[in-house]
C-alpha atoms as a PDB file:
ATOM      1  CA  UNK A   1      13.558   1.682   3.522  1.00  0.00           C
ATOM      2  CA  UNK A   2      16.168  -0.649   3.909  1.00  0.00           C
ATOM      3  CA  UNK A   3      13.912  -3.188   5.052  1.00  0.00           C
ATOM      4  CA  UNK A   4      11.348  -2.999   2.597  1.00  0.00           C
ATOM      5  CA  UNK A   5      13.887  -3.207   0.033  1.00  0.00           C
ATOM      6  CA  UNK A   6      15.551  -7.032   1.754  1.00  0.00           C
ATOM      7  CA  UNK A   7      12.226  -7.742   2.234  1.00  0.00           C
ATOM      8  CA  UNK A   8      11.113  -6.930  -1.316  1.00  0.00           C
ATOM      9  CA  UNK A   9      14.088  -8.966  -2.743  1.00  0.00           C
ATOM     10  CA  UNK A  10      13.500 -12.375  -1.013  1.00  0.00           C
ATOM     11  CA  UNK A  11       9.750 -12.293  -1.944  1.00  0.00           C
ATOM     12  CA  UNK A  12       9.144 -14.915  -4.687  1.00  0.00           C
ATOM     13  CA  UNK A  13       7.165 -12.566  -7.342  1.00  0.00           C
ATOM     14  CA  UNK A  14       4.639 -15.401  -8.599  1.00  0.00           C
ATOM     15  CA  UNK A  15       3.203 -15.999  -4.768  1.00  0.00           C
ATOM     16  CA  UNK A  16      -0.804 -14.773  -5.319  1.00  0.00           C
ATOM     17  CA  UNK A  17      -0.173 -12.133  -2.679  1.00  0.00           C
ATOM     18  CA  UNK A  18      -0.772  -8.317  -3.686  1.00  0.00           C
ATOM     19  CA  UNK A  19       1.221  -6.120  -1.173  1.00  0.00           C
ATOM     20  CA  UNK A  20       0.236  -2.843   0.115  1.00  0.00           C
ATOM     21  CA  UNK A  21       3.087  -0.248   1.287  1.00  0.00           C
ATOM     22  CA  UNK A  22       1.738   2.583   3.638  1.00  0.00           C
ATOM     23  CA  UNK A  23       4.331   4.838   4.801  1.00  0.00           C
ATOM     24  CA  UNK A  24       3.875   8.368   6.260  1.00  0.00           C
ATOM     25  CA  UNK A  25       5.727  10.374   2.964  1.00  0.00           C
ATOM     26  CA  UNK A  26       6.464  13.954   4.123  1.00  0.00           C
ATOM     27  CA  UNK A  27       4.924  16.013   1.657  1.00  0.00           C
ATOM     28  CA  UNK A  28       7.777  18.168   0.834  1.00  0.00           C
ATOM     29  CA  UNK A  29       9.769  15.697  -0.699  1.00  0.00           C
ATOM     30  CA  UNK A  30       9.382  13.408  -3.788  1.00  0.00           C
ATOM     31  CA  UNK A  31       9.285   9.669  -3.090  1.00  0.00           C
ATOM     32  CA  UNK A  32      11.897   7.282  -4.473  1.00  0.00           C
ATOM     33  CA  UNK A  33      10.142   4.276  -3.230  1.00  0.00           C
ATOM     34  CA  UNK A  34       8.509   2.837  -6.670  1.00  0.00           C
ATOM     35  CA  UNK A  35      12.395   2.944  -7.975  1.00  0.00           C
ATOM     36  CA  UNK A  36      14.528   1.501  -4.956  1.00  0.00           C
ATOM     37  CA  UNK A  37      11.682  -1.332  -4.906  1.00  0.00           C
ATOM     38  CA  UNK A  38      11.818  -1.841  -8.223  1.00  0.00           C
ATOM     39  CA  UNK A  39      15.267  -2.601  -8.324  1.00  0.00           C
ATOM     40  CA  UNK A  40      14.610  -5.442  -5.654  1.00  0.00           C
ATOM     41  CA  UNK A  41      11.706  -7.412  -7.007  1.00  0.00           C
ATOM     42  CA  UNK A  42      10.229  -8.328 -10.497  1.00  0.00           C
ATOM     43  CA  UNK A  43       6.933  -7.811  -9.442  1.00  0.00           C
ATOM     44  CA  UNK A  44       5.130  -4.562 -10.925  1.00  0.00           C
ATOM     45  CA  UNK A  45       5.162  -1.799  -8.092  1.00  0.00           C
ATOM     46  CA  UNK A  46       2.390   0.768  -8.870  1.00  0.00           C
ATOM     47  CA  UNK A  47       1.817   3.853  -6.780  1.00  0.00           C
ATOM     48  CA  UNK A  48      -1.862   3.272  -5.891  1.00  0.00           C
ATOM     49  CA  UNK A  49      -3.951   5.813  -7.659  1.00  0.00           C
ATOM     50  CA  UNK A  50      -8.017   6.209  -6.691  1.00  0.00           C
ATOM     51  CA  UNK A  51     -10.416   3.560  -7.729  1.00  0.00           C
ATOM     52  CA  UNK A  52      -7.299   0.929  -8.332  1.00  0.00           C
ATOM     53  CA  UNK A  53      -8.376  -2.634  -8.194  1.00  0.00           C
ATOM     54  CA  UNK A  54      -5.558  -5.132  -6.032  1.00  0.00           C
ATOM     55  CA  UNK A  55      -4.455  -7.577  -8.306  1.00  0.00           C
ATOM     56  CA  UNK A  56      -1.721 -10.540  -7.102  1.00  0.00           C
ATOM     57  CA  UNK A  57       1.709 -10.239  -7.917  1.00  0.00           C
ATOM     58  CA  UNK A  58       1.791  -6.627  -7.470  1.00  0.00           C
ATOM     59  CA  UNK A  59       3.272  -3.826  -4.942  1.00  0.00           C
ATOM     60  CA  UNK A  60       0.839  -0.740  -4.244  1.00  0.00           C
ATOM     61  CA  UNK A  61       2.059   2.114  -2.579  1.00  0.00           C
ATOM     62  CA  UNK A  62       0.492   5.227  -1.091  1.00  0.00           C
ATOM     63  CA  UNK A  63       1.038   8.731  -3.120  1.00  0.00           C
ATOM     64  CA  UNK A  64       2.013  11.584  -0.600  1.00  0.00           C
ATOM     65  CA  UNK A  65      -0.461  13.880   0.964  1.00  0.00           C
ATOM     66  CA  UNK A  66      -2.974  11.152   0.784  1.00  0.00           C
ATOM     67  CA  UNK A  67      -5.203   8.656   3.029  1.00  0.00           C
ATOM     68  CA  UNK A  68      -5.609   5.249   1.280  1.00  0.00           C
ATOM     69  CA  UNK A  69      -8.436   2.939   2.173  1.00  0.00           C
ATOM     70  CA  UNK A  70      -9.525  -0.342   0.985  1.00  0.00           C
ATOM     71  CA  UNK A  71     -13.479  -1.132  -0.529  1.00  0.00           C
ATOM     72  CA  UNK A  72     -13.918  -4.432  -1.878  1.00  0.00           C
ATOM     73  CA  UNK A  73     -10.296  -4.903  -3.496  1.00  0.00           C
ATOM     74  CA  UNK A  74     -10.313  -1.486  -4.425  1.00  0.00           C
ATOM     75  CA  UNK A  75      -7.844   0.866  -3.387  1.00  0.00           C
ATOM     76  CA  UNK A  76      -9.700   4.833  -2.162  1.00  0.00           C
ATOM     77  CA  UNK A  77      -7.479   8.008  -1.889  1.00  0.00           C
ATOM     78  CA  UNK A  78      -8.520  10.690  -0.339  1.00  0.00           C
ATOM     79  CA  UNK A  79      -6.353  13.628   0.572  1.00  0.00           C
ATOM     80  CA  UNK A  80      -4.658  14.591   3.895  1.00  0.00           C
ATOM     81  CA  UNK A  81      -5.581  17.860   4.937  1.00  0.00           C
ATOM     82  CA  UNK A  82      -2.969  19.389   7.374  1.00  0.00           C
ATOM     83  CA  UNK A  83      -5.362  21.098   9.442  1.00  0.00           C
ATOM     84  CA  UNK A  84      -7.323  17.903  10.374  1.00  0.00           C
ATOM     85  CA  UNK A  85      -5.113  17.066  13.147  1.00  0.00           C
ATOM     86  CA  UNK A  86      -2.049  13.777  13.033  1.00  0.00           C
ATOM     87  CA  UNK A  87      -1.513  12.360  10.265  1.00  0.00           C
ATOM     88  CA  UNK A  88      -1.818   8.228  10.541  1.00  0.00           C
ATOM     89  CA  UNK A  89      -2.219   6.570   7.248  1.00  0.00           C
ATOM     90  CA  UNK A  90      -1.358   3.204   8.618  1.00  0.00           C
ATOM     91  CA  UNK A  91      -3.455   3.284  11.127  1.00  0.00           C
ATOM     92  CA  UNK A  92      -6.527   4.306   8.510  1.00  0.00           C
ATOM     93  CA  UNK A  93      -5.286   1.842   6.357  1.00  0.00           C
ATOM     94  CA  UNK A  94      -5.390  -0.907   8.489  1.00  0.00           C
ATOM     95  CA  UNK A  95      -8.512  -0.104  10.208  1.00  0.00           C
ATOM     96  CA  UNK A  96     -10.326   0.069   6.520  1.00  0.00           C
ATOM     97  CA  UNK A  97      -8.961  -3.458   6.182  1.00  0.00           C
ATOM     98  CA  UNK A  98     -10.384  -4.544   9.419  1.00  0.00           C
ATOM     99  CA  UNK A  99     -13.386  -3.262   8.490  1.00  0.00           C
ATOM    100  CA  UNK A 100     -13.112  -4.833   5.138  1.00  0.00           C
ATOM    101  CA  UNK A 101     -11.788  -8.423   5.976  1.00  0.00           C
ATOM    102  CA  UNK A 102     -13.229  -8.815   9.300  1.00  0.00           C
ATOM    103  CA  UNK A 103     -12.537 -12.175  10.622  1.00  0.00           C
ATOM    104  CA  UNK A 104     -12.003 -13.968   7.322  1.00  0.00           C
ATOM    105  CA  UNK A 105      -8.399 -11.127   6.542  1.00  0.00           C
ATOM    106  CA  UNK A 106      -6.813 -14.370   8.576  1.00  0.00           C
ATOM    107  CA  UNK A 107      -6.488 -16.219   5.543  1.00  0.00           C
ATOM    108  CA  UNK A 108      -5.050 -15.597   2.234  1.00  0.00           C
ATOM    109  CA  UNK A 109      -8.236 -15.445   0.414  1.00  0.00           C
ATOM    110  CA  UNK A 110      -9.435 -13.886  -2.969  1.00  0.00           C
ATOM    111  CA  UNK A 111     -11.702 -10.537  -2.569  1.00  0.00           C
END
C-alpha cells in the first residue's frame, strides 16, 4: 500500500495515462484503497464497476471477490468463485491486456 500511495503522489494528474490497480483484496475485509489513494493524488480514483469505459486521468481499481478484464477500453468483472481453484487477478488482468494490446500495448496509445 505504501507504495502505491508514494507512487500515487508523485504522478502528475494531467499526464493522458488511465491507471489500473489490481490487487488480490481478501474478501473478508473492506478495502480502504479508493480513500488512502485519494488522499495522494487529484486524479479521480473509481473502483472499476462492469462495463466501465478507461478514461485518462483516472485510477481504476478492482472490487473484491472479482476478476477484472479489459475489452476494447472497457473494464469486465466477473466474480471469483472460491471453488475454482487460486485466485490470480493480476495475472488475468494482464493476460486480457496482452490479448487486448498485443504488440502495439508498447506505446502509450489511445484505445
Amino acid at each position: 500500500m505504501e507504495a502505491l500511495e508514494q507512487y500515487f503522489e508523485h504522478v502528475l494528474p494531467t499526464t493522458g495515462a488511465a491507471f489500473v490497480v489490481v490487487q488480490h483484496l481478501s474478501p473478508n475485509h473492506k478495502s480502504l484503497m479508493s480513500e488512502l489513494l485519494a488522499r495522494r493524488t487529484r486524479m479521480k480514483i473509481n473502483v472499476a464497476e462492469h462495463g466501465m469505459r478507461i478514461e485518462p486521468n483516472q485510477v481504476y481499481l478492482i472490487p473484491p471477490q472479482n476478476f477484472m478484464s479489459i475489452n476494447q477500453g472497457t473494464l469486465l468483472l466477473s466474480p471469483y468463485v472460491p471453488d475454482q481453484g487460486i485466485n490470480l487477478p493480476i495475472d488475468a488482468f494482464l493476460s486480457s491486456l496482452a490479448a487486448e494490446r498485443g504488440r502495439e500495448g508498447t506505446g502509450c496509445g489511445r484505445w
